[in-house]
Structure formats: C-alpha cells, structure tokens
N, C-alpha and C. Protein backbone atom coordinates (compact mmCIF):
# COMPACT_ATOMS: atom_id res chain seq x y z
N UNK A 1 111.87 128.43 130.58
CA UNK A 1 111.13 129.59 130.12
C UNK A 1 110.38 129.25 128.86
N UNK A 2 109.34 130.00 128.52
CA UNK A 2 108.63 129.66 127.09
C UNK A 2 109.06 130.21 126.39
N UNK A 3 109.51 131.46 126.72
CA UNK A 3 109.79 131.94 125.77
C UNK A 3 110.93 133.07 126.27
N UNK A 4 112.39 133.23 125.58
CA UNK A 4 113.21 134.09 125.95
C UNK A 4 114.39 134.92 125.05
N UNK A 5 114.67 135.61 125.18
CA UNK A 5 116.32 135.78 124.04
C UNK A 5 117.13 136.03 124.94
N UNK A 6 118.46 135.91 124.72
CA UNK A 6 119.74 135.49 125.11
C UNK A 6 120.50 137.23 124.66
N UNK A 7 120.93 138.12 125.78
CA UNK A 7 121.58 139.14 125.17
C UNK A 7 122.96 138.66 125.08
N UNK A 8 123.88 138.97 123.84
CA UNK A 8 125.06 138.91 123.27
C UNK A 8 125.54 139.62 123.79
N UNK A 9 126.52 140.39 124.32
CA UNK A 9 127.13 141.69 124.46
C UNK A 9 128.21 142.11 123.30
N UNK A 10 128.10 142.79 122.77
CA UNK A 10 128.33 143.29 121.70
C UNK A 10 129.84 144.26 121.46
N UNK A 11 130.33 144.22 120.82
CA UNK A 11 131.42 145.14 120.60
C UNK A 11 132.57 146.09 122.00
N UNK A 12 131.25 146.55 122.24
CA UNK A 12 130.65 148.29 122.74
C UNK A 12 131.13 148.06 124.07
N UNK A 13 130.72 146.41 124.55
CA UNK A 13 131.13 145.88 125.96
C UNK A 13 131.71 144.78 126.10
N UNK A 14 131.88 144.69 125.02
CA UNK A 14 133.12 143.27 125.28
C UNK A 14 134.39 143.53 125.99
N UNK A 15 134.81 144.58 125.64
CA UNK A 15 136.76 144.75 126.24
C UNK A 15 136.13 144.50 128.27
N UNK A 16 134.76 145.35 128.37
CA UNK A 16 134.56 145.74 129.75
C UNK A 16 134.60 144.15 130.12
N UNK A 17 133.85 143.57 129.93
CA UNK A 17 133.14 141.98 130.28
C UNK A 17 134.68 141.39 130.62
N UNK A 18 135.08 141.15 129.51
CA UNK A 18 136.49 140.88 129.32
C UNK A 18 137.50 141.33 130.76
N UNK A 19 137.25 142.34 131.04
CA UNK A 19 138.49 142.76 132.23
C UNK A 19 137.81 142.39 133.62
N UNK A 20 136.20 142.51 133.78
CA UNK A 20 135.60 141.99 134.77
C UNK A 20 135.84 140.49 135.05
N UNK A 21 135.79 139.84 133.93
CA UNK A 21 136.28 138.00 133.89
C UNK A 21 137.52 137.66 134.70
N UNK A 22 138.13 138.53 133.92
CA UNK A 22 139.81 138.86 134.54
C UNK A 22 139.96 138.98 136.05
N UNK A 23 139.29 140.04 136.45
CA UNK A 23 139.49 140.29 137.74
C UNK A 23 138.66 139.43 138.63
N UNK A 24 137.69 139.11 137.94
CA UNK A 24 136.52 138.14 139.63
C UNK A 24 136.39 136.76 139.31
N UNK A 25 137.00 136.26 137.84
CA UNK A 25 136.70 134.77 137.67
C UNK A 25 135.51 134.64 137.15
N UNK A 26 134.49 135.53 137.30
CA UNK A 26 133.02 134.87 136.67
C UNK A 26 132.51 136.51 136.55
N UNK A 27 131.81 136.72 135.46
CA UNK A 27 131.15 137.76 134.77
C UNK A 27 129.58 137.78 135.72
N UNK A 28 129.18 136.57 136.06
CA UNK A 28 127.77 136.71 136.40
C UNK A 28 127.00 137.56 137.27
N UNK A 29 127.92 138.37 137.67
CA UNK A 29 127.09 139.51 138.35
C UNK A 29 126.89 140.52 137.65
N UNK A 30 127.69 141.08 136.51
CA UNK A 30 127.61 141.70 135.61
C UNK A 30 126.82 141.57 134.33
N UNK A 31 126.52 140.20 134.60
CA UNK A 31 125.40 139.90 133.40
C UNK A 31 124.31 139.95 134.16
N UNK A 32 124.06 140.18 135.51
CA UNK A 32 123.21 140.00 136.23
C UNK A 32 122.53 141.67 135.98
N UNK A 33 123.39 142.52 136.03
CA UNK A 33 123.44 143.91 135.91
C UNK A 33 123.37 144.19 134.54
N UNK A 34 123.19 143.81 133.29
CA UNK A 34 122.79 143.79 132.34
C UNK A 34 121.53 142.97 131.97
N UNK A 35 121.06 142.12 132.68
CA UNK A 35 119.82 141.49 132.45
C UNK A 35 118.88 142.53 133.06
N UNK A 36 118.96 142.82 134.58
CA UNK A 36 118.38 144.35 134.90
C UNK A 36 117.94 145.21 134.00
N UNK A 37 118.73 145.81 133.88
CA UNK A 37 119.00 146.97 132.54
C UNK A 37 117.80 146.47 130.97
N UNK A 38 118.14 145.63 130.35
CA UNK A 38 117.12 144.91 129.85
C UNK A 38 116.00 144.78 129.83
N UNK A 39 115.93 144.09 131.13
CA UNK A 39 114.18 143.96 132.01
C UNK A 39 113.51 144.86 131.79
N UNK A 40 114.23 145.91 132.72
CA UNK A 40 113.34 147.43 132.59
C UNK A 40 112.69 147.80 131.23
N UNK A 41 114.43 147.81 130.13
CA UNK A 41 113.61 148.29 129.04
C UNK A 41 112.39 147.00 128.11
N UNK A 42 112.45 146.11 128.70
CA UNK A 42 111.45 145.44 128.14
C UNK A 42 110.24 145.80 128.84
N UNK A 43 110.16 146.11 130.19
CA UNK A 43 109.02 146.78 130.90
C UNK A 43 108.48 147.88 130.06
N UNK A 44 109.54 148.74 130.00
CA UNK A 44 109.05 149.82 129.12
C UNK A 44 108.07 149.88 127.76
N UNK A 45 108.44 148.50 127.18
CA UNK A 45 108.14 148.34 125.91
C UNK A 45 106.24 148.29 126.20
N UNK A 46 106.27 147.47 127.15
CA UNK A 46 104.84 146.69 127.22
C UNK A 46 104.33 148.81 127.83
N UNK A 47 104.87 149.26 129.00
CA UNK A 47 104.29 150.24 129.35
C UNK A 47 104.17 151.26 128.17
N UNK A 48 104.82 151.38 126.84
CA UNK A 48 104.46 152.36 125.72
C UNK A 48 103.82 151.26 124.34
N UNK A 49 103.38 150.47 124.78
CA UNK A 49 102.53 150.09 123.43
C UNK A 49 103.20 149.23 122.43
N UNK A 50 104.92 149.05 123.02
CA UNK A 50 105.75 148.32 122.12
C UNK A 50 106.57 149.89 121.52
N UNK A 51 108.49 149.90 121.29
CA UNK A 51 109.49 150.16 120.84
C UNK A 51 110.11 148.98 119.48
N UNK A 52 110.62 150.19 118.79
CA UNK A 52 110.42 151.39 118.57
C UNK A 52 108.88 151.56 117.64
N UNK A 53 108.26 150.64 117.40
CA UNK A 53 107.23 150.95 116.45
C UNK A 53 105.83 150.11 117.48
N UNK A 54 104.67 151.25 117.50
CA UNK A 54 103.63 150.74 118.46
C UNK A 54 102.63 149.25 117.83
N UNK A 55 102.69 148.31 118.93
CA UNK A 55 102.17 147.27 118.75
C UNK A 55 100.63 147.47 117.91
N UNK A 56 100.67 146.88 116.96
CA UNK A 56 99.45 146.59 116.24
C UNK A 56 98.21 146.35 116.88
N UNK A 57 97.34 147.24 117.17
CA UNK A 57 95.91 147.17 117.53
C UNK A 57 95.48 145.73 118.42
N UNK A 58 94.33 145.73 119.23
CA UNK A 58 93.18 144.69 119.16
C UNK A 58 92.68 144.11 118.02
N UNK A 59 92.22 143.39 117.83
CA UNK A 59 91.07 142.98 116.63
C UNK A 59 90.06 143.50 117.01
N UNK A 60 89.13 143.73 116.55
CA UNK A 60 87.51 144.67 116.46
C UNK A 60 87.05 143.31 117.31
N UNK A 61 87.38 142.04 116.69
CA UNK A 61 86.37 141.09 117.87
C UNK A 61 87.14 141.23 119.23
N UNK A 62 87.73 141.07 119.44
CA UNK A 62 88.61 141.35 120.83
C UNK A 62 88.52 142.31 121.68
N UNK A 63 88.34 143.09 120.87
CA UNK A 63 87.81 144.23 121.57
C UNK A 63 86.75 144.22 122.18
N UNK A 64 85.48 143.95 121.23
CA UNK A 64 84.22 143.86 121.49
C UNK A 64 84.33 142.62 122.63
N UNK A 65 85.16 141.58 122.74
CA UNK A 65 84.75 140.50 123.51
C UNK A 65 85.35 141.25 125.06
N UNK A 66 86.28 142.37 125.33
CA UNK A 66 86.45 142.67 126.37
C UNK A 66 85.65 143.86 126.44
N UNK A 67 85.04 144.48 125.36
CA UNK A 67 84.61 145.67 126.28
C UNK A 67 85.53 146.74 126.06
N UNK A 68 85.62 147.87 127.07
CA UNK A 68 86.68 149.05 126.88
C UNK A 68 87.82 148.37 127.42
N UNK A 69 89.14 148.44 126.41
CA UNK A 69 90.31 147.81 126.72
C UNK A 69 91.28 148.86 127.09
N UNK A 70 92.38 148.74 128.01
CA UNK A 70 92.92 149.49 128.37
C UNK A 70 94.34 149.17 127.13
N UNK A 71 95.93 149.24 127.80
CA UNK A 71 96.68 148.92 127.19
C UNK A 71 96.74 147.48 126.85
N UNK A 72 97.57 147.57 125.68
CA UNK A 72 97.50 145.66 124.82
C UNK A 72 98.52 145.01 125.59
N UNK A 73 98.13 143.71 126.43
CA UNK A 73 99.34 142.90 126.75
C UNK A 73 99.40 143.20 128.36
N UNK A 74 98.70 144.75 129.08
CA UNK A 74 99.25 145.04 130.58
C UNK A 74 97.68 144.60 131.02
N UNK A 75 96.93 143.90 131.08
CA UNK A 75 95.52 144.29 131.98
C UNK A 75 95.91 143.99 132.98
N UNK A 76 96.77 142.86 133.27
CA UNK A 76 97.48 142.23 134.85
C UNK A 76 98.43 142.96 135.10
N UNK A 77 99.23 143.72 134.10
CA UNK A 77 99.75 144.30 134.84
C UNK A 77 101.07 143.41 135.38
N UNK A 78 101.47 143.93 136.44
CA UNK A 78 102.65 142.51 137.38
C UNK A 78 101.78 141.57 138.05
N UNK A 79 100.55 141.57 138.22
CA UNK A 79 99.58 140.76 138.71
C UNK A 79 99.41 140.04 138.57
N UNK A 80 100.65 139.05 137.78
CA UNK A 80 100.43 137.52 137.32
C UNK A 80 100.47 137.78 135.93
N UNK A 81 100.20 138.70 135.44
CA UNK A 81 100.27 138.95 133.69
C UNK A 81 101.81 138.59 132.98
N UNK A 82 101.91 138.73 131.44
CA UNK A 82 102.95 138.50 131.16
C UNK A 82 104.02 139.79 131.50
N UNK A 83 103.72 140.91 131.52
CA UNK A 83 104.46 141.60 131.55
C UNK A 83 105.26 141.92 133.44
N UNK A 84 104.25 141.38 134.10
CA UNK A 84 105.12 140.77 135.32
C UNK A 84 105.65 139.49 135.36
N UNK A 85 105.28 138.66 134.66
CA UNK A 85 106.17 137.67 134.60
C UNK A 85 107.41 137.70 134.10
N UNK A 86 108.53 138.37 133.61
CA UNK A 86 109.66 139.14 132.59
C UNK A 86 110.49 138.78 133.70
N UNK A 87 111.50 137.72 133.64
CA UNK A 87 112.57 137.37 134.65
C UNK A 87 114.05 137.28 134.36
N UNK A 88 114.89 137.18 134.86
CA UNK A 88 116.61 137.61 134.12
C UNK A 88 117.05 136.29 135.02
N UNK A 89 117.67 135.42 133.91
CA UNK A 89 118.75 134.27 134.93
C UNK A 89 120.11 134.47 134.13
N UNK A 90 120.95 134.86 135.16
CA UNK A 90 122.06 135.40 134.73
C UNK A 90 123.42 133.96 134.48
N UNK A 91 124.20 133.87 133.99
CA UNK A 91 125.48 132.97 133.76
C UNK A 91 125.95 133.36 133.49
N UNK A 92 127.20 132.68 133.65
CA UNK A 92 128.85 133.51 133.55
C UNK A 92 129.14 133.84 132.43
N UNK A 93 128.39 133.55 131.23
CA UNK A 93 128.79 134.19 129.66
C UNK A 93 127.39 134.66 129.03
N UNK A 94 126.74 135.10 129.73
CA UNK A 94 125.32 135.77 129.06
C UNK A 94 124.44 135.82 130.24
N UNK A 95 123.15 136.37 129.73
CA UNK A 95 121.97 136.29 130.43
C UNK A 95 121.07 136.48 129.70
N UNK A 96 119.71 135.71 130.00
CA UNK A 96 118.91 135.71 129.68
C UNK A 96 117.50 135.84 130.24
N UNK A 97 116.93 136.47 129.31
CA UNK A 97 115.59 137.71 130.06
C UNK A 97 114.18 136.72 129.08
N UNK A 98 113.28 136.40 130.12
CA UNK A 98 112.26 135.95 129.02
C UNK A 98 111.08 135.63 130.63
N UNK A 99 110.18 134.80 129.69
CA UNK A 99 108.91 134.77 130.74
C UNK A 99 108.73 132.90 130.94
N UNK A 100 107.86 132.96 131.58
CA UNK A 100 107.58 131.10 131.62
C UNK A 100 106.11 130.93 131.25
N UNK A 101 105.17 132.03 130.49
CA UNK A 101 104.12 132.42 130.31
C UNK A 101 103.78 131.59 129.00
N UNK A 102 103.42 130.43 128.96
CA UNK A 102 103.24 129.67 127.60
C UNK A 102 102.95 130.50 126.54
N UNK A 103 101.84 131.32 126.36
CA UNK A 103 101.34 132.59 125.48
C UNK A 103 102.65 133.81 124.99
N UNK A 104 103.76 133.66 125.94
CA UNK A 104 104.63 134.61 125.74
C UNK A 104 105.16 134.78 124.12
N UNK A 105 105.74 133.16 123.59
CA UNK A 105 105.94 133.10 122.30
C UNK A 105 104.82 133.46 121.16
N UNK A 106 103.53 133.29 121.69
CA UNK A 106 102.77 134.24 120.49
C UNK A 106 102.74 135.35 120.48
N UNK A 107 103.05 135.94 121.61
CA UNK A 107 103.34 136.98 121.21
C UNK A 107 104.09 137.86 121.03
N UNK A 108 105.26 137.40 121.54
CA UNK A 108 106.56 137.80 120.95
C UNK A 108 106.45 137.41 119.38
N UNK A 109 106.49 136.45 118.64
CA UNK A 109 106.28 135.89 117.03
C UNK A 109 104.76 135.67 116.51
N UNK A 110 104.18 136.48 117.19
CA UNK A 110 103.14 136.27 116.69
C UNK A 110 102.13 135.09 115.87
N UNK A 111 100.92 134.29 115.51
CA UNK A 111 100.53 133.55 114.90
C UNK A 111 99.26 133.47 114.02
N UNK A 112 98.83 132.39 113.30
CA UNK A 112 98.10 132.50 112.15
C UNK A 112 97.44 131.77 112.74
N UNK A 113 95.92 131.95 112.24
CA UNK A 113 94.40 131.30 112.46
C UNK A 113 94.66 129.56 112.24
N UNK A 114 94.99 128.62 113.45
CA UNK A 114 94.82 127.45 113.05
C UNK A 114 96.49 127.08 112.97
N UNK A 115 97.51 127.97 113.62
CA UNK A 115 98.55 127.11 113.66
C UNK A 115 99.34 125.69 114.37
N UNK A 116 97.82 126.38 115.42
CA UNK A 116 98.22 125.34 116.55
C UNK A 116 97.15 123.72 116.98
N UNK A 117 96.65 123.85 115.74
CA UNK A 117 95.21 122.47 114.86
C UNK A 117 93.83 123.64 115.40
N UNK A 118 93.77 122.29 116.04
CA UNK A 118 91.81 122.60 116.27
C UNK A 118 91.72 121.59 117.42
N UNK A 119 90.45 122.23 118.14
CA UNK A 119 90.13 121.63 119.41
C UNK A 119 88.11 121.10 119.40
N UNK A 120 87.99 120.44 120.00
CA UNK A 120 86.29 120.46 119.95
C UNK A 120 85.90 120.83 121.20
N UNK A 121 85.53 121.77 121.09
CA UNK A 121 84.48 122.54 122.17
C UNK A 121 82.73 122.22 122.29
N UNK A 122 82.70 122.05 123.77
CA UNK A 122 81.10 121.70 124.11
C UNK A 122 80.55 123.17 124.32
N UNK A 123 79.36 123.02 123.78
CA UNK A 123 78.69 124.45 123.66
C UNK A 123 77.45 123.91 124.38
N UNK A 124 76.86 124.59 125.43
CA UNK A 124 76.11 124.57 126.70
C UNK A 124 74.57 124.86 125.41
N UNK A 125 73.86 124.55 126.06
CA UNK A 125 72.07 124.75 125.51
C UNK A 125 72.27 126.35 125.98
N UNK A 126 71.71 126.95 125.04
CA UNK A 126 71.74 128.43 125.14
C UNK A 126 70.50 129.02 124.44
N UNK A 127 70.14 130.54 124.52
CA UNK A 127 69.20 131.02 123.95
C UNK A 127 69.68 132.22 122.96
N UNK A 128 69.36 132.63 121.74
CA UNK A 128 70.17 133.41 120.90
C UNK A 128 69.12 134.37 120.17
N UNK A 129 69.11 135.10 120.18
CA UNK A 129 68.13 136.43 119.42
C UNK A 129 68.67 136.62 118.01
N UNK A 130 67.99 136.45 117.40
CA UNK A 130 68.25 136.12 115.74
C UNK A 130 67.26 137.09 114.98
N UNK A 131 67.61 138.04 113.79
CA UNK A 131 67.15 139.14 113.36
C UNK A 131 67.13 138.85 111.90
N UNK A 132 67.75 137.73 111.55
CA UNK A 132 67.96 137.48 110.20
C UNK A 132 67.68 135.82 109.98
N UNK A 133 67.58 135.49 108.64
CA UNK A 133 67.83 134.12 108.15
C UNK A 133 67.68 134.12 106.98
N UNK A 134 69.06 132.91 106.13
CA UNK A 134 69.34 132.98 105.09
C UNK A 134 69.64 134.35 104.32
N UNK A 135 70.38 135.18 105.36
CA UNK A 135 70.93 136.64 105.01
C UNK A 135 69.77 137.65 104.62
N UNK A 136 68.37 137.53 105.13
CA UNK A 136 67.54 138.49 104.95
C UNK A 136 67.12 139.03 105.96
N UNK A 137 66.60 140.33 106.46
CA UNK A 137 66.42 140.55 107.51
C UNK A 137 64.91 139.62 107.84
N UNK A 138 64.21 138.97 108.96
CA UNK A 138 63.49 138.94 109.60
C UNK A 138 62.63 139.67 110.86
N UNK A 139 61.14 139.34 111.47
CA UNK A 139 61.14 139.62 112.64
C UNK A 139 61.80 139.34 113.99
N UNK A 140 62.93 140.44 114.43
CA UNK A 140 63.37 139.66 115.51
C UNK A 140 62.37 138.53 116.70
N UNK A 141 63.13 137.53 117.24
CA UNK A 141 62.93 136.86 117.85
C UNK A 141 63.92 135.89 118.78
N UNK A 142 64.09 135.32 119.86
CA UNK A 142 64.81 134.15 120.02
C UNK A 142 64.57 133.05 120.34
N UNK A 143 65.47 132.22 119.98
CA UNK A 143 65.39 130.99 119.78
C UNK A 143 66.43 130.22 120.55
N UNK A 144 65.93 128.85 120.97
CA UNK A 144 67.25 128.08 122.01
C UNK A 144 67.64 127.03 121.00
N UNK A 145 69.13 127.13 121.36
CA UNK A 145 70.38 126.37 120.91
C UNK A 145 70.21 125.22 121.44
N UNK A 146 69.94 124.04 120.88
CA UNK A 146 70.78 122.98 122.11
C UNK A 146 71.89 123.06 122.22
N UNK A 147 72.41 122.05 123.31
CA UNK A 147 74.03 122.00 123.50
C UNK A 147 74.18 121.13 122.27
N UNK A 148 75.59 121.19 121.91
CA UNK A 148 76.23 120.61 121.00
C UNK A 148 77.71 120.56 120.92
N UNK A 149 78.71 120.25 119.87
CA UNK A 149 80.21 120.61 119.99
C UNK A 149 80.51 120.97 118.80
N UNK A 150 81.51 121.61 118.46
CA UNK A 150 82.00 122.05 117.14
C UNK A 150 83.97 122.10 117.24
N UNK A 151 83.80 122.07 116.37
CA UNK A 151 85.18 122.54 116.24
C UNK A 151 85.77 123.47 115.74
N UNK A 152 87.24 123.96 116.12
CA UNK A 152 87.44 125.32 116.30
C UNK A 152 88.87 125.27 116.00
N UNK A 153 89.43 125.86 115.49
CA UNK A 153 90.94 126.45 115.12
C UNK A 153 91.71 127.33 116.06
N UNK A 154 92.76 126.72 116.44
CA UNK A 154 93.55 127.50 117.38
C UNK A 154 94.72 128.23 116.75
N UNK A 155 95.06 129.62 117.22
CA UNK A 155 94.00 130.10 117.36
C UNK A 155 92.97 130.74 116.43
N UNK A 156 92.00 131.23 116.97
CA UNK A 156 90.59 131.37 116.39
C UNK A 156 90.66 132.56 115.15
N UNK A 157 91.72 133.11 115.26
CA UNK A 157 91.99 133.94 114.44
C UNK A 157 93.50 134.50 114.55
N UNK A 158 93.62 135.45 114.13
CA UNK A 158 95.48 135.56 113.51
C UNK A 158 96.01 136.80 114.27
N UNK A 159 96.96 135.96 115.13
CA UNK A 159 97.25 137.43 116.41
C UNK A 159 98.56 137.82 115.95
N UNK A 160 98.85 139.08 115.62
CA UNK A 160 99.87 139.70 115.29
C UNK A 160 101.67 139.81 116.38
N UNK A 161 102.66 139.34 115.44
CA UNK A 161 103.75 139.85 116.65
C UNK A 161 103.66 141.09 117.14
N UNK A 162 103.71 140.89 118.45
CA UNK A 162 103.94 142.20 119.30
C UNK A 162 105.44 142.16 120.58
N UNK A 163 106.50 142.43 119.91
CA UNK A 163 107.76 142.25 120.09
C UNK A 163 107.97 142.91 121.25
N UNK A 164 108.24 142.46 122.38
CA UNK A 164 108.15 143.04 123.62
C UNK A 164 109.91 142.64 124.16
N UNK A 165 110.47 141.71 123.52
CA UNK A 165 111.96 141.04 124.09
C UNK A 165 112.63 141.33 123.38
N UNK A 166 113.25 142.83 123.47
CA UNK A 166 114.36 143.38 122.61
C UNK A 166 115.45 144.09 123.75
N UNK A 167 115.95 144.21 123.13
CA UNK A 167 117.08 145.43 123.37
C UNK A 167 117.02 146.38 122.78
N UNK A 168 116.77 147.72 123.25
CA UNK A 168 116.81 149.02 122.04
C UNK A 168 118.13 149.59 122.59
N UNK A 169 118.66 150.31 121.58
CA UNK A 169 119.50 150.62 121.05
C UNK A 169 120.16 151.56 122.04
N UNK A 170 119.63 152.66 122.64
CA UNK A 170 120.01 153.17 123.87
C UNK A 170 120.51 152.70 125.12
N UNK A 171 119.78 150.96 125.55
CA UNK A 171 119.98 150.20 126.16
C UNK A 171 121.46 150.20 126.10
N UNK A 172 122.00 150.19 125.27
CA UNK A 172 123.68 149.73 125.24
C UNK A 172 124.43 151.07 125.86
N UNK A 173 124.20 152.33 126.03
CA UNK A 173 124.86 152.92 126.16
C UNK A 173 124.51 153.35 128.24
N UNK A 174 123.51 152.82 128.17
CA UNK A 174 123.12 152.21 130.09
C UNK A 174 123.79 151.09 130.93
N UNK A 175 123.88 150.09 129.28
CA UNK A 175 124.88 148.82 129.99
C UNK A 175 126.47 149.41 129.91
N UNK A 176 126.89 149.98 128.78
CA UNK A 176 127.89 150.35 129.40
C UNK A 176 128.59 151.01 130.45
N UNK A 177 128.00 152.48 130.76
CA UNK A 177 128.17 152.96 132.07
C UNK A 177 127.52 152.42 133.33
N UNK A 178 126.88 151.19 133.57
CA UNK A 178 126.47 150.56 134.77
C UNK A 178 127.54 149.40 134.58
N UNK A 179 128.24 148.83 133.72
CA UNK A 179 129.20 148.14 133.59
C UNK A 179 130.86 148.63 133.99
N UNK A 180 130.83 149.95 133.46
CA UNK A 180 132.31 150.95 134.21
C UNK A 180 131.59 151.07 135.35
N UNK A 181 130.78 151.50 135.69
CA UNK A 181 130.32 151.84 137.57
C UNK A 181 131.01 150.41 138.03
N UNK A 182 130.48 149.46 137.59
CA UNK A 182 130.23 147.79 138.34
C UNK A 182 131.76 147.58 138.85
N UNK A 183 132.88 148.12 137.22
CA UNK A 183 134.05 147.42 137.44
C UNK A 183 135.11 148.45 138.03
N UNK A 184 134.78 150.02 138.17
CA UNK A 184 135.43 150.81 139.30
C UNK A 184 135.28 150.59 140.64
N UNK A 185 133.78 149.38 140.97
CA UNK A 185 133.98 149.96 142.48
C UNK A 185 134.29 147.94 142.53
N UNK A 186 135.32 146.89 141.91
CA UNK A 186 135.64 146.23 141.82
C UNK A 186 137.24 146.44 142.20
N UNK A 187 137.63 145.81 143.15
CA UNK A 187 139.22 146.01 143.85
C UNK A 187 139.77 145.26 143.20
C-alpha cells in the first residue's frame, strides 16, 4: 500500500478481541469486521469534505486549472479514484485500511512546493496573448513561444493535509456492538 494506518483496538475492545482469540484461534475475521467499519467511515470522510474539521479548499490555481470543481479528492469517485481505491487487509492482530494510490500519502500528510526536487519539462512551440511587458500594460497581441524546457518543482506548489485515514470517535462505539453481534452468534 502507499499509504495506510494500522487500527489498534483500544481499551473499549480489547477484553472482546481477547475472548474471540480464545474461542476461534485467530481474531481475523473480526478485524476483518472492524476494517469494514473503518472503511466506511473513511468513505464518509472523503463524501463530507473531511471529519471532524472540513478539508482545506482548492488553490485559486487549481481551481481555475479544472474549471467548476465538484467535491475535493471524489471527481472519480470509486472510478479508479483514491477514494475508491480505500482497501482493508485484515490479520490476526490488527488490520489495516489504506490505498495503493501513490498520491494517497500527500494527501493524507500533505506537502510543500518542491519536496519532492524538480523535474525538466518540454514545453511544445505554442502561441500566447500577452497584454503586458515589463509589468506595464501594452497593446494586446500574440505572440509564438518556441518549444523549449524548464524546470519545475514538485510539487508545483504546496498541497495541504487532507486527512481522510482516521478513525472518528463514534467509530468505536459501531466496532464494539458489531464485535458483541460477531462473538454472540460464535458457538
């Protein structure tokens, strides 16, 4: 995965985990049933904008470079996007929920203009409408670019964390009663 966290089970469900071990030899279906549980609410997160506090805006260029943007992070949707990519591999002492989406870790931790170096990009012969020079206005006109290359900072500017791989806090009180369901109908 590129990027994932590992749920602990905590206090709240340890004694449960604990007696399920007991009785079946291996927890992993029950972590299987807590990675579930998880998933969803990480679904959720991307479907409200990010929990408990809403993900930090587009950039004004980002915006402008798509046009009218819908929600941040869903344009795909489960369509191959990250937020369908969100998968649970369960083991006998945890599970873990994350994506295989290289991009996932920026944006789960977000990054700074140029953390990741610089690349040189070929820039095609182009034509450009220019209204100014040397910061004064001019008569518009355009003018052609040759091709050329430059170089560029990855990334190009500074994309904010947008924390989508949590557990909220309610979550625990879902894993627990899907955890008593799991281990009542356990002989």
């Amino acid at each position: 995965m590129a990027v994932s966290m590992s749920v602990t089970v905590n206090d709240a469900v340890s004694p449960l985990i604990a007696k399920i071990q007991r009785r079946l030899q291996s927890a992993k279906p029950a972590m299987k049933i807590i990675g579930e549980i998880v998933r969803s609410s990480v679904v959720r997160n991307f479907e409200r904008g990010g929990r408990p506090q809403a993900w930090k805006p587009l950039s004004p260029v980002t915006q402008h470079l798509r046009g009218a943007t819908g929600p941040i992070l869903r344009r795909q949707g489960f369509a191959g996007g990250l937020m369908g990519s969100i998968n649970v591999q369960a083991h006998s002492d945890r599970v873990e929920i994350g994506t295989n989406k290289i991009y996932g870790a920026v944006h789960q931790f977000g990054a700074k203009k140029g953390d990741f170096g610089t690349v040189t990009a070929k820039v095609p012969a182009h034509k450009r409408r220019i209204s100014q020079a040397f910061g004064r206005p001019i008569k518009p006109r355009t003018i052609t670019v040759g091709a050329h290359t430059r170089r560029m900072q990855v990334p190009w500017g500074d994309i904010p964390a947008r924390r989508y791989l949590m557990v909220q806090p309610r979550d625990w009180d879902e894993i627990r009663s899907a955890l008593a369901d799991y281990l009542a109908r356990i002989k």
